[in-house]
C-alpha atoms as a PDB file:
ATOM      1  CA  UNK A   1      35.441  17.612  -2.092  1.00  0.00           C
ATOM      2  CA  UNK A   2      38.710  18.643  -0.529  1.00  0.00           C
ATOM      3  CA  UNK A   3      37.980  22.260   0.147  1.00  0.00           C
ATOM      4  CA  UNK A   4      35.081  21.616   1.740  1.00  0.00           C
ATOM      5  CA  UNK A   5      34.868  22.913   5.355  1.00  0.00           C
ATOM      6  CA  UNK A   6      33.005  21.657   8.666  1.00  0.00           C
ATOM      7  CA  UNK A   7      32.417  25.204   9.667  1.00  0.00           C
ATOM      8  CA  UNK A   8      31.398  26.445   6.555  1.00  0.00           C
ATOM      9  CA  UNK A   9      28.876  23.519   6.181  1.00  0.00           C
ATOM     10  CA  UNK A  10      27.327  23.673   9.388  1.00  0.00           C
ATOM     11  CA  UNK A  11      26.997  27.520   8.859  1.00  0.00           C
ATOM     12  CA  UNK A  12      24.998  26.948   5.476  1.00  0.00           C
ATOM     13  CA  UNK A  13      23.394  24.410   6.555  1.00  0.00           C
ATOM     14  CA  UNK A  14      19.884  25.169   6.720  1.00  0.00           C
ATOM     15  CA  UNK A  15      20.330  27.227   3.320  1.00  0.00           C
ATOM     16  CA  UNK A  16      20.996  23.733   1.849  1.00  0.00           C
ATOM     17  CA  UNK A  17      18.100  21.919   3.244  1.00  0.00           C
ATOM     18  CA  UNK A  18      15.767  24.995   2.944  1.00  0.00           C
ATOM     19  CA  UNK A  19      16.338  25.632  -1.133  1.00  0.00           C
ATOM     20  CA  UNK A  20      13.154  24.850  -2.298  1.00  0.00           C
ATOM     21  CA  UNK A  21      10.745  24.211   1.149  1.00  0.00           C
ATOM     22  CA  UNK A  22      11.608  27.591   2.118  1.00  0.00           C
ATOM     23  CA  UNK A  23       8.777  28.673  -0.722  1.00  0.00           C
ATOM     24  CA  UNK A  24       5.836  26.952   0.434  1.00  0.00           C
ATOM     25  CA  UNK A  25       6.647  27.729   4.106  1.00  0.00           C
ATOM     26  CA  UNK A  26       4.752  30.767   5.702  1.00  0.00           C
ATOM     27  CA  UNK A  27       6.721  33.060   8.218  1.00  0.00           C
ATOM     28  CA  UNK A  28       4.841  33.892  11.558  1.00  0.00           C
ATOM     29  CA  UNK A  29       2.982  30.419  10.830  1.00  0.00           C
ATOM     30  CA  UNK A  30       3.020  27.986  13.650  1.00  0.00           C
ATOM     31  CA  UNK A  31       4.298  24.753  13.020  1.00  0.00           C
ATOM     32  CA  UNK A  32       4.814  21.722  14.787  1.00  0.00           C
ATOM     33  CA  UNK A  33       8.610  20.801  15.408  1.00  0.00           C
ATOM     34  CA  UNK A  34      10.634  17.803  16.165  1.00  0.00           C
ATOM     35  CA  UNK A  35      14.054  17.156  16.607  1.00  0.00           C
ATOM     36  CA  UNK A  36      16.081  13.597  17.273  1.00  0.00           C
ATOM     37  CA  UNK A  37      19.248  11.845  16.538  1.00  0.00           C
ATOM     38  CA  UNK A  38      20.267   9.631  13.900  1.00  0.00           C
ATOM     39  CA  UNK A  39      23.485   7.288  13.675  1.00  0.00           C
ATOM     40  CA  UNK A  40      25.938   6.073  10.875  1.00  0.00           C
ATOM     41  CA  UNK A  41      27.663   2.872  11.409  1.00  0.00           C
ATOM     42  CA  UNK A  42      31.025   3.725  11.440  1.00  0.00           C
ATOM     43  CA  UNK A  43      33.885   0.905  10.760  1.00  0.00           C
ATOM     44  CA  UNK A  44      37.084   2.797   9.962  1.00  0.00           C
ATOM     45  CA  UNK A  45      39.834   3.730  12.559  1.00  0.00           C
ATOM     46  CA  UNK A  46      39.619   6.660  15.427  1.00  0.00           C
ATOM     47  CA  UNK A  47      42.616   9.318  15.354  1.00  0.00           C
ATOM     48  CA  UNK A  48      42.947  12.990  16.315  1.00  0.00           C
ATOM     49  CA  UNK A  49      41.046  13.758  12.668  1.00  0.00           C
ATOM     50  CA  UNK A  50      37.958  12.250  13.385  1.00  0.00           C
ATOM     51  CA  UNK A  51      37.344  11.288  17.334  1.00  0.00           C
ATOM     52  CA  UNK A  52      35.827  14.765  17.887  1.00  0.00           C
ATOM     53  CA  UNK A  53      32.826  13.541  15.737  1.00  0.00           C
ATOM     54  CA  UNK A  54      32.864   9.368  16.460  1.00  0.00           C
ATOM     55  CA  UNK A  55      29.870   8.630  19.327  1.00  0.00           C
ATOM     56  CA  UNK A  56      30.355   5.585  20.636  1.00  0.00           C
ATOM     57  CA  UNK A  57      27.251   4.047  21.327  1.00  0.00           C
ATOM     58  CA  UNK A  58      24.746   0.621  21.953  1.00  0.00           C
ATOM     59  CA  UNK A  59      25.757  -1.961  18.992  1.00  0.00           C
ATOM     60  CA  UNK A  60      23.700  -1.911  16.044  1.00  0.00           C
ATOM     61  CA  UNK A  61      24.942  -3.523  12.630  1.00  0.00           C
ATOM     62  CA  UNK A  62      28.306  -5.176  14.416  1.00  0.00           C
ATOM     63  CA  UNK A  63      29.868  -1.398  15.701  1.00  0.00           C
ATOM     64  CA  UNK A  64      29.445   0.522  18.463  1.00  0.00           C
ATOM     65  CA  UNK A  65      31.001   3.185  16.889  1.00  0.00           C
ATOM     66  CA  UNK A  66      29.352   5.929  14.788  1.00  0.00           C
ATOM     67  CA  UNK A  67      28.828   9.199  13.209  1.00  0.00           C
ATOM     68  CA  UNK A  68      25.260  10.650  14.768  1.00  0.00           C
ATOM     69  CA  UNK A  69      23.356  14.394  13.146  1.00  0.00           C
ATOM     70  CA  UNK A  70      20.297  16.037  15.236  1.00  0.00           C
ATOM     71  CA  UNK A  71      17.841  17.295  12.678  1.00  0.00           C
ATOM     72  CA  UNK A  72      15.302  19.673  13.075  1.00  0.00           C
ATOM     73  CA  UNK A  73      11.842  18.427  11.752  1.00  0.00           C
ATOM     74  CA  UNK A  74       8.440  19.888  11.097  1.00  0.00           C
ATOM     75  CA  UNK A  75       6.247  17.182  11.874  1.00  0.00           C
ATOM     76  CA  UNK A  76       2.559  19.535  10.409  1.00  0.00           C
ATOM     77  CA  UNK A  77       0.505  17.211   8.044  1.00  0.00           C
ATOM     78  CA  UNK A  78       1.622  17.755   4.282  1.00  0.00           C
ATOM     79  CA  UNK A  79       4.959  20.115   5.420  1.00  0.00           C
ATOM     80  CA  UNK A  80       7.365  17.602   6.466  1.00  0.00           C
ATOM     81  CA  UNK A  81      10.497  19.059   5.667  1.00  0.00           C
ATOM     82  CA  UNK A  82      14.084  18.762   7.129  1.00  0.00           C
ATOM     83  CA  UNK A  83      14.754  22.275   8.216  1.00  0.00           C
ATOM     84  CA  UNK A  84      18.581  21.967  10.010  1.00  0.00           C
ATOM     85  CA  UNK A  85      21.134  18.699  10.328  1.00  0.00           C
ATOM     86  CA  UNK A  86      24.242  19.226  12.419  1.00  0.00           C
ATOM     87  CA  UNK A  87      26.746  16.784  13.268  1.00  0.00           C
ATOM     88  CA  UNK A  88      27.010  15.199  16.716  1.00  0.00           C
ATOM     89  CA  UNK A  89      30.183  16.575  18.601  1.00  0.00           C
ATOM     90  CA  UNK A  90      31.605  14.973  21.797  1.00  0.00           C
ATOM     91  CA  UNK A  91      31.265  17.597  24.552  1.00  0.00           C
ATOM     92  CA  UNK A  92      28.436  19.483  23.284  1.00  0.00           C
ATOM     93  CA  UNK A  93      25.110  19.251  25.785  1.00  0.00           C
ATOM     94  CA  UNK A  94      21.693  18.893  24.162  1.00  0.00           C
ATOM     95  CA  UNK A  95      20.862  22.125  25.626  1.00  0.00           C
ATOM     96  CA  UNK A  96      23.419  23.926  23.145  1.00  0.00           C
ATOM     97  CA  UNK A  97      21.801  22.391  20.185  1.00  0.00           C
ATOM     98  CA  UNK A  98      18.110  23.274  21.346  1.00  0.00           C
ATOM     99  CA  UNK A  99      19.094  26.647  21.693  1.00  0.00           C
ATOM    100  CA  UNK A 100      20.893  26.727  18.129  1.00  0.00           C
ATOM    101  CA  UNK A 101      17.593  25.106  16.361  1.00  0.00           C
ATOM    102  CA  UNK A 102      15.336  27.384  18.293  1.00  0.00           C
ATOM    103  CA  UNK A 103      17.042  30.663  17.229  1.00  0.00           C
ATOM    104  CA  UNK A 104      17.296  29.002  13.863  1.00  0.00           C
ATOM    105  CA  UNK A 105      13.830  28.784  14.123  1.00  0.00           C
ATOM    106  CA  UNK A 106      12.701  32.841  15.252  1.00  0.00           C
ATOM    107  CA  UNK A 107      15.678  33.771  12.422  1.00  0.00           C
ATOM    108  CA  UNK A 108      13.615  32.047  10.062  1.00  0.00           C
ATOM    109  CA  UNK A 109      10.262  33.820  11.646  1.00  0.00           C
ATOM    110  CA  UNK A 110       8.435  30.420  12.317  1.00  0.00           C
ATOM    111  CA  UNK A 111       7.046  29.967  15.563  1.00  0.00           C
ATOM    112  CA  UNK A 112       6.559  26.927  17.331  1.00  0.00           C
ATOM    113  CA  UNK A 113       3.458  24.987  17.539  1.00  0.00           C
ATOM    114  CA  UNK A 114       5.086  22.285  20.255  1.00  0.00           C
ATOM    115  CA  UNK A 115       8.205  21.035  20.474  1.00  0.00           C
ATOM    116  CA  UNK A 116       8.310  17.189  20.751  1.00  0.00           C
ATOM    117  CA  UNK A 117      11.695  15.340  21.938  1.00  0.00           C
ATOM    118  CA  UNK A 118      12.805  12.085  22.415  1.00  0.00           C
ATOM    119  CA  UNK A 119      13.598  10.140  25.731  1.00  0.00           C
ATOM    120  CA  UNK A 120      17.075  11.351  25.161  1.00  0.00           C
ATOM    121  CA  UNK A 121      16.243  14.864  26.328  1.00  0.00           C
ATOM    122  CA  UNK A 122      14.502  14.213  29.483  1.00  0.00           C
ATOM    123  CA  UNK A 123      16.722  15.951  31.921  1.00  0.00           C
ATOM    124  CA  UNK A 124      16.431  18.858  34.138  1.00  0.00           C
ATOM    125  CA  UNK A 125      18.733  21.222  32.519  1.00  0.00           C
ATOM    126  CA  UNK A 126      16.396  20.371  28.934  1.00  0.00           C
ATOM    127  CA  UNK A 127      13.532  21.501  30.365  1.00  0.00           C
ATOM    128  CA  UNK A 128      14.816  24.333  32.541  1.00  0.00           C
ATOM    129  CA  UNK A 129      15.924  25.380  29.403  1.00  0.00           C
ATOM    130  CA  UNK A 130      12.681  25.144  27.334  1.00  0.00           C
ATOM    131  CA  UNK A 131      10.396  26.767  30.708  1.00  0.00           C
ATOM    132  CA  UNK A 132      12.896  29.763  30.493  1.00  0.00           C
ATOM    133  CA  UNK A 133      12.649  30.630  26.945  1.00  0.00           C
ATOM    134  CA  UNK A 134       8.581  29.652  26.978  1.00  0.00           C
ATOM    135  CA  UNK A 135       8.578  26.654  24.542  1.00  0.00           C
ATOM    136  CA  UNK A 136       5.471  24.454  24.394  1.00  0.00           C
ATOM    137  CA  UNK A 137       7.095  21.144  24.210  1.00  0.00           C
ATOM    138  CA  UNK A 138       5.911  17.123  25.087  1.00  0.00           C
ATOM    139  CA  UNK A 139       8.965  14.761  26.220  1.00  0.00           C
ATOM    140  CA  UNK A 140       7.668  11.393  27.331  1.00  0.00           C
ATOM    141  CA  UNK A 141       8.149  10.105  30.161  1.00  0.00           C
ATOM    142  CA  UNK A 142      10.810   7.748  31.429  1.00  0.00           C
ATOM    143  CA  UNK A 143       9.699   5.323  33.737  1.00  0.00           C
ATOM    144  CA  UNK A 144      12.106   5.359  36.527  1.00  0.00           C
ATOM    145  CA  UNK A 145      12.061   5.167  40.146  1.00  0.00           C
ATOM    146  CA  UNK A 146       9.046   4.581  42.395  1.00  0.00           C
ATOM    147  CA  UNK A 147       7.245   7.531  42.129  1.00  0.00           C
ATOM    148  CA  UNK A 148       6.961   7.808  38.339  1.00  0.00           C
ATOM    149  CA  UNK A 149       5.835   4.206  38.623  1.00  0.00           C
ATOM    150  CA  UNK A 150       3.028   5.045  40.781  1.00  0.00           C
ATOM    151  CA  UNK A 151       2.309   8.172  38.718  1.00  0.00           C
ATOM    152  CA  UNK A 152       1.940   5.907  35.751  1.00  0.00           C
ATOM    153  CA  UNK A 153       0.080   3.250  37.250  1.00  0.00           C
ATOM    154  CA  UNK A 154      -3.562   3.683  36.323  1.00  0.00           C
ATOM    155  CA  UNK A 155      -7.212   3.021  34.688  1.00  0.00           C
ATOM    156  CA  UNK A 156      -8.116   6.622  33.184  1.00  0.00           C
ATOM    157  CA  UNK A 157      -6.376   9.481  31.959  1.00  0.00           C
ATOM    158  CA  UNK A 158      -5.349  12.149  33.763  1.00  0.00           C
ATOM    159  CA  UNK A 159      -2.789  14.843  34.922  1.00  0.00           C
ATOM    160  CA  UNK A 160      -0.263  14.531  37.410  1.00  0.00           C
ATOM    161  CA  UNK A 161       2.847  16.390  39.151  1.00  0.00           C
ATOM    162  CA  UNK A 162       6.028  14.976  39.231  1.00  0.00           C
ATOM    163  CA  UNK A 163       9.676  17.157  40.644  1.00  0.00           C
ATOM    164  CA  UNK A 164      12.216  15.699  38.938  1.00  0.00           C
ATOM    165  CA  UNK A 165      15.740  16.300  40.985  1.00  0.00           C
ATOM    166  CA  UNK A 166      19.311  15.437  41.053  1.00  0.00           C
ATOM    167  CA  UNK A 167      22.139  15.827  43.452  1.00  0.00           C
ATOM    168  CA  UNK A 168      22.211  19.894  42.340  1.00  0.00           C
ATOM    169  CA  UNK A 169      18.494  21.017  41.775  1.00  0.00           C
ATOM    170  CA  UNK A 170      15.075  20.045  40.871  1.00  0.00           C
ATOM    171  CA  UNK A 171      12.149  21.046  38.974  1.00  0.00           C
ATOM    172  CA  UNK A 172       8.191  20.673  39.095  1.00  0.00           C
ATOM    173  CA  UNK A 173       7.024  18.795  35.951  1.00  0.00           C
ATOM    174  CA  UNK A 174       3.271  18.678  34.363  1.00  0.00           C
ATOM    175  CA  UNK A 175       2.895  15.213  33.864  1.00  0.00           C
ATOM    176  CA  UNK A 176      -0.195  13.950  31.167  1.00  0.00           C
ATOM    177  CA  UNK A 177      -0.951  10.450  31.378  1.00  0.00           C
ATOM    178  CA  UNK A 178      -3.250   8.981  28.320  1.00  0.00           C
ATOM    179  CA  UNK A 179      -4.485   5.287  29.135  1.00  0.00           C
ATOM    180  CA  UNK A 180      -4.984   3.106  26.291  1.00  0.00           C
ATOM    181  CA  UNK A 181      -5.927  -0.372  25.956  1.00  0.00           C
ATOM    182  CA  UNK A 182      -3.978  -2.991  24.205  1.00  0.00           C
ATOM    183  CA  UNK A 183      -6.397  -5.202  23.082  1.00  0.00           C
ATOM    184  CA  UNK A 184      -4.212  -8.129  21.790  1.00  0.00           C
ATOM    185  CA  UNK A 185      -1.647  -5.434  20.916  1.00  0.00           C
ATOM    186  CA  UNK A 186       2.110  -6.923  20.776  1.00  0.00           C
ATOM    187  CA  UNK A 187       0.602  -9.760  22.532  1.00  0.00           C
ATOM    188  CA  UNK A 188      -0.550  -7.929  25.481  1.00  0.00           C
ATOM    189  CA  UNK A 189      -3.962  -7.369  27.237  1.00  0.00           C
ATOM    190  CA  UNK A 190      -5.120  -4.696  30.095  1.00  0.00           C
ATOM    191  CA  UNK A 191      -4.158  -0.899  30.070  1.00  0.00           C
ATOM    192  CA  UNK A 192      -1.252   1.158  29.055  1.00  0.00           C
ATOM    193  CA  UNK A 193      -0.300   4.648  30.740  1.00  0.00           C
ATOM    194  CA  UNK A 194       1.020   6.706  28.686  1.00  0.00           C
ATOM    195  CA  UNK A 195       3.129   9.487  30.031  1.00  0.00           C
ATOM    196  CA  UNK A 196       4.437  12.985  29.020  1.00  0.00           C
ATOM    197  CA  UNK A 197       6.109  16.057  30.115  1.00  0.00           C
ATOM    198  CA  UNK A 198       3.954  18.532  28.590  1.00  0.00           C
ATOM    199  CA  UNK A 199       4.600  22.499  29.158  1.00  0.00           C
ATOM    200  CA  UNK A 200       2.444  25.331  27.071  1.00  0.00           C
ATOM    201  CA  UNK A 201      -0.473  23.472  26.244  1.00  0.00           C
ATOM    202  CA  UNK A 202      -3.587  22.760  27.420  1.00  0.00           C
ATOM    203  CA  UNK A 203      -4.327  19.683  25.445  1.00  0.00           C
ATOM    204  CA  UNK A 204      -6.457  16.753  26.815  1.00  0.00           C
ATOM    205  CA  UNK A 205      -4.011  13.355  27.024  1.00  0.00           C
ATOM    206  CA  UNK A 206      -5.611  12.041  24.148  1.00  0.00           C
ATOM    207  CA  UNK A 207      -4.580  14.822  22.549  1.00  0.00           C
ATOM    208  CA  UNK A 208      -1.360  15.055  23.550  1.00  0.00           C
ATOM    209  CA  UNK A 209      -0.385  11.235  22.707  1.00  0.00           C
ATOM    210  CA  UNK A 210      -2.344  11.673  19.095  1.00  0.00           C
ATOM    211  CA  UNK A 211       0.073  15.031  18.648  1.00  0.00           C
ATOM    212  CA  UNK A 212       3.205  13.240  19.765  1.00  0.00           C
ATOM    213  CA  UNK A 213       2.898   9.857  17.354  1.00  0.00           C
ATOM    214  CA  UNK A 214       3.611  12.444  14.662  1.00  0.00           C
ATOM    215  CA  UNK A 215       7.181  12.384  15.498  1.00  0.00           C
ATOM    216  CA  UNK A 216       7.525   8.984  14.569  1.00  0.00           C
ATOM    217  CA  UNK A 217       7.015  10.802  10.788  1.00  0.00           C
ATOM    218  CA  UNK A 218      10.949  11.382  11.527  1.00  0.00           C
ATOM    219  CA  UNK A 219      11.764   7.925  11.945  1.00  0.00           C
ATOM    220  CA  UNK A 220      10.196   7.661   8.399  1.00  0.00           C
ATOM    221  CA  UNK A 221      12.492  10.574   7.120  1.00  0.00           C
ATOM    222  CA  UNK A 222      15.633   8.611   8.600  1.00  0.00           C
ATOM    223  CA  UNK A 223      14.721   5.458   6.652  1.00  0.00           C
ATOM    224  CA  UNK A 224      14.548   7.158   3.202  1.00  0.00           C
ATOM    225  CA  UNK A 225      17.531   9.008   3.323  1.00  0.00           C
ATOM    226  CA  UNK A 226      19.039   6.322   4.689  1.00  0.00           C
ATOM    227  CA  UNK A 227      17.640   4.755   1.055  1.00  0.00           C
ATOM    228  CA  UNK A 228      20.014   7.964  -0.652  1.00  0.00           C
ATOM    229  CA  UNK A 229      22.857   8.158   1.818  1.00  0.00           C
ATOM    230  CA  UNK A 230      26.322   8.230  -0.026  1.00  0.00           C
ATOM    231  CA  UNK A 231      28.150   5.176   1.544  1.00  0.00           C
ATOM    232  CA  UNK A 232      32.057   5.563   2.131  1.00  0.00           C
ATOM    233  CA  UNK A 233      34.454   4.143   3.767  1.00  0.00           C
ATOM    234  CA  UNK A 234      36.504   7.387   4.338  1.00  0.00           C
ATOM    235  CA  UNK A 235      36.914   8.693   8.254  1.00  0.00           C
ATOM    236  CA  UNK A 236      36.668  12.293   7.545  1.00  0.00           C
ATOM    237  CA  UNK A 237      33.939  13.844   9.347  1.00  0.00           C
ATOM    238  CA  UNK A 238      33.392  17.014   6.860  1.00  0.00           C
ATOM    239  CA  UNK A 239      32.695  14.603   3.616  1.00  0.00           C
ATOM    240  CA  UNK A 240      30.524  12.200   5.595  1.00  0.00           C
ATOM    241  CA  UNK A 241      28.705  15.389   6.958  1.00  0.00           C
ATOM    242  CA  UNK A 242      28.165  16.796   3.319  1.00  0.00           C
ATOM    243  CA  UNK A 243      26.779  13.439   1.914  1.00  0.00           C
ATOM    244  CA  UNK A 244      24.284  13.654   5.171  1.00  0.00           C
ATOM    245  CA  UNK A 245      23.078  16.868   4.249  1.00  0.00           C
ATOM    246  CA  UNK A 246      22.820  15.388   0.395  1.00  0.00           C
ATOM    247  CA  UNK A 247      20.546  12.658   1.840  1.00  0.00           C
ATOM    248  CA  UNK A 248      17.898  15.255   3.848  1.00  0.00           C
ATOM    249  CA  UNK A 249      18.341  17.279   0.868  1.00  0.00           C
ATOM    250  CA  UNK A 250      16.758  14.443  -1.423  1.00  0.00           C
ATOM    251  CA  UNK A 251      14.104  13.688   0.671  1.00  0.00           C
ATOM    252  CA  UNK A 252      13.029  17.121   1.136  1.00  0.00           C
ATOM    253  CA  UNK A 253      13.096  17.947  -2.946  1.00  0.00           C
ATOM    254  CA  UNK A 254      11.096  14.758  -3.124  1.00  0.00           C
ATOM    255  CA  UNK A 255       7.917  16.141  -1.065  1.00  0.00           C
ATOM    256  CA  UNK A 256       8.387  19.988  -2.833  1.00  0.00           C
ATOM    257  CA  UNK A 257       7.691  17.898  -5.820  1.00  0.00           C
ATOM    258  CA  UNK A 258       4.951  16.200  -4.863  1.00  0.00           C
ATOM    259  CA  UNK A 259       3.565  19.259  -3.098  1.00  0.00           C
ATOM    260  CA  UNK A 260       3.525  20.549  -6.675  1.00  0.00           C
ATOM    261  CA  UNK A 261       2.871  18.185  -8.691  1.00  0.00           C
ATOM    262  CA  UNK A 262       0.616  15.654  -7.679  1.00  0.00           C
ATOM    263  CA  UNK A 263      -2.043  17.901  -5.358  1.00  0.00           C
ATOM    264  CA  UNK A 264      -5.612  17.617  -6.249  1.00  0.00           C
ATOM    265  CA  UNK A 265      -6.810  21.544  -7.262  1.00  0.00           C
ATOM    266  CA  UNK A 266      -9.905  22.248  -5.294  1.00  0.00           C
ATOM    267  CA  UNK A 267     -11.277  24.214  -2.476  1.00  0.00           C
ATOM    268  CA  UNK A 268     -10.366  23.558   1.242  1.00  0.00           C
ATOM    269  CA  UNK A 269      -7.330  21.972   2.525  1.00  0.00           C
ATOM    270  CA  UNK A 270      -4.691  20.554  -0.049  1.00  0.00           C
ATOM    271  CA  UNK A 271      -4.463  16.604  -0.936  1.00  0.00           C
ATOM    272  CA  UNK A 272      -1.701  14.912  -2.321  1.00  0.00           C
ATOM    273  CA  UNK A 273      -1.503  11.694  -4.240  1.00  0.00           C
ATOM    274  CA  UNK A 274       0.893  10.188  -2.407  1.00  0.00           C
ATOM    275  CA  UNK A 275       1.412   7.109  -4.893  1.00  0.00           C
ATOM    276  CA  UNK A 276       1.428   8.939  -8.038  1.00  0.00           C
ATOM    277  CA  UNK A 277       4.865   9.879  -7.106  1.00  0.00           C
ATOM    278  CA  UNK A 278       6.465   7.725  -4.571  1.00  0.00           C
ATOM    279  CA  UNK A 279      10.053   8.166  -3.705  1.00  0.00           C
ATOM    280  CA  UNK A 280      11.375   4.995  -5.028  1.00  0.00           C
ATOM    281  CA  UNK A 281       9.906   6.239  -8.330  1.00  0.00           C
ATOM    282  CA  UNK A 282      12.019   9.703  -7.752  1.00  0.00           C
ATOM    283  CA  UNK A 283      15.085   7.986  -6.837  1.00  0.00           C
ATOM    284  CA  UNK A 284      14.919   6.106 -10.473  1.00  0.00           C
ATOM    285  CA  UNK A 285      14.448   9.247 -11.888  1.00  0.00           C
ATOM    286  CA  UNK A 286      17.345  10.678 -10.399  1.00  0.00           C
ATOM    287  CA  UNK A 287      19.720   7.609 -11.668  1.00  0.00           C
ATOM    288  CA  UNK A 288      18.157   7.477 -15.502  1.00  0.00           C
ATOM    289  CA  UNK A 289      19.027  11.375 -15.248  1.00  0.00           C
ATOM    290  CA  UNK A 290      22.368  10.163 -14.543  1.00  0.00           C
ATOM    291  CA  UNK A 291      22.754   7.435 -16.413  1.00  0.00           C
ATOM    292  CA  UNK A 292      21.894   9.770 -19.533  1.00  0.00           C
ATOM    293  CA  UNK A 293      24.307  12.440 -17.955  1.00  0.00           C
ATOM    294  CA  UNK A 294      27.245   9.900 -18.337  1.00  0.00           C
ATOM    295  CA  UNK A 295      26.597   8.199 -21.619  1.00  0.00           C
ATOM    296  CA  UNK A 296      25.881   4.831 -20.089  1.00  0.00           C
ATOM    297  CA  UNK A 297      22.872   2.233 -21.515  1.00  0.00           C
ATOM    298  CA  UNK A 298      19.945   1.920 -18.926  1.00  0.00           C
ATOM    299  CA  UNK A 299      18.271  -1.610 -18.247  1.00  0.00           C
ATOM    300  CA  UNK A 300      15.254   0.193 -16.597  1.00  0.00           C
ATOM    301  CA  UNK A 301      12.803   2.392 -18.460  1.00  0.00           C
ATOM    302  CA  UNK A 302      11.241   4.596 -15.825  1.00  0.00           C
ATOM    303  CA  UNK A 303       9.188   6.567 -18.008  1.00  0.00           C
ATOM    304  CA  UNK A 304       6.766   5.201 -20.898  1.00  0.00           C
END
């Protein structure tokens, strides 16, 4: 663990995550991408070692301190694999890591479906960024000041205009608004507006908003490996980066496996049995395997 190297890791890092996906994947195949942040608590001390790599950031579990990746997702039905994972740096825009996921991307001869981001990356200098270089992408909307409020103030669906400035420059946005009605929903009635920056598309809103809940399938990819993550207590950046990568790693071995294994053979498009094989089921796998490995009794029989 002590030769292990930042640089080295970030350089391999999509060779790591990309061992066994990498076969089922298609070159020149379009496929739908997301990418987003994820934190680590982090409790331990901040010196010259490690404060390149500490975020500081809103509490959440007692710290405001923390170790954050950006991972690059494929959000396509049935190909949900973690492609990339880098590690957060202070002084590094979001702009730099779009452009190192989207070259990662045309090295790897994908192309790019859309391109959905978070909140986070709605700012001009994102989205100058993504017009230059032609990617389709849908950011949602942040509702701030009074003219996105009256933008997003309505009873049907529809498209809008919106130039988005600062003190330096501004840019002319395609806004998509999708209304939906609550209905009772978190204990509210009426409509909701819906709002995204949307660029290389010609979608409906419906179809926008119904394209963009599939990033919240990377939510789900934080929570398992979240399940696998390595936990430490030690403050160096490089070994909490490696058992990161470990934890993607996991998840994405998990759904080669049931790609595999547990699709139904027939004509048309492929469906897996999700609960023959679920990934609590794989992770018990993984410990009887080691368990065995290391001599040691097992109170859990996982296979009869």
């Amino acid at each position: 663990m002590k030769k292990l190297d930042m640089n080295d890791l970030i350089k391999s890092n999509e060779k790591i995550m990309m061992q066994k996906p990498i076969e089922s994947l298609k070159p020149e195949k379009k496929y739908e991408f997301a990418i987003d942040y994820t934190n680590d608590p982090y409790y331990g001390n901040i010196d010259i070692s490690n404060e390149k790599y500490v975020i500081r950031g809103q509490s959440k579990k007692s710290t405001n301190s923390f170790y954050s990746y950006i991972s690059l997702y494929i959000i396509t039905n049935k190909e949900r694999f973690t492609i990339s994972v880098l590690p957060v740096e202070k002084g590094k825009s979001k702009v730099e890591y779009l452009s190192y996921f989207i070259d990662l991307i045309k090295r790897l001869k994908y192309k790019i479906k859309i391109l959905c981001l978070d909140r986070e990356f709605y700012s001009i200098d994102v989205f100058e960024f993504l017009k230059t270089d032609k990617i389709p992408h849908i950011v949602p909307v942040v509702k701030k000041g009074a003219k996105i409020k009256q933008i997003l103030n309505g009873t049907k669906s529809r498209c809008d205009t919106y130039t988005m400035k600062n003190s330096q420059k501004k840019i002319l946005l395609d806004i998509v608004i999708d209304v939906k009605y609550l209905k009772g929903k978190r204990g509210k009635n009426g409509c909701e507006n819906l709002g995204f920056v949307v660029f290389g598309v010609n979608w409906s809103p419906r179809k926008v908003s119904t394209v963009y809940r599939k990033r919240f399938a990377i939510e789900a990819s934080y929570r398992m490996r979240n399940i696998v993550r390595p936990r430490t207590s030690s403050k160096n950046a490089t070994i909490r980066y490696f058992y990161a990568l470990i934890s993607f790693l996991l998840k994405n071995v998990w759904l080669c496996l049931q790609r595999r294994h547990f699709s139904i053979v027939k004509t048309g498009p492929m469906t897996i049995k999700y609960d023959l094989f679920r990934f609590d089921v794989f992770i018990l796998l993984i410990e009887e395997w080691v368990r065995h490995k290391l001599g040691v009794k097992s109170s859990v029989r996982c296979i009869r």
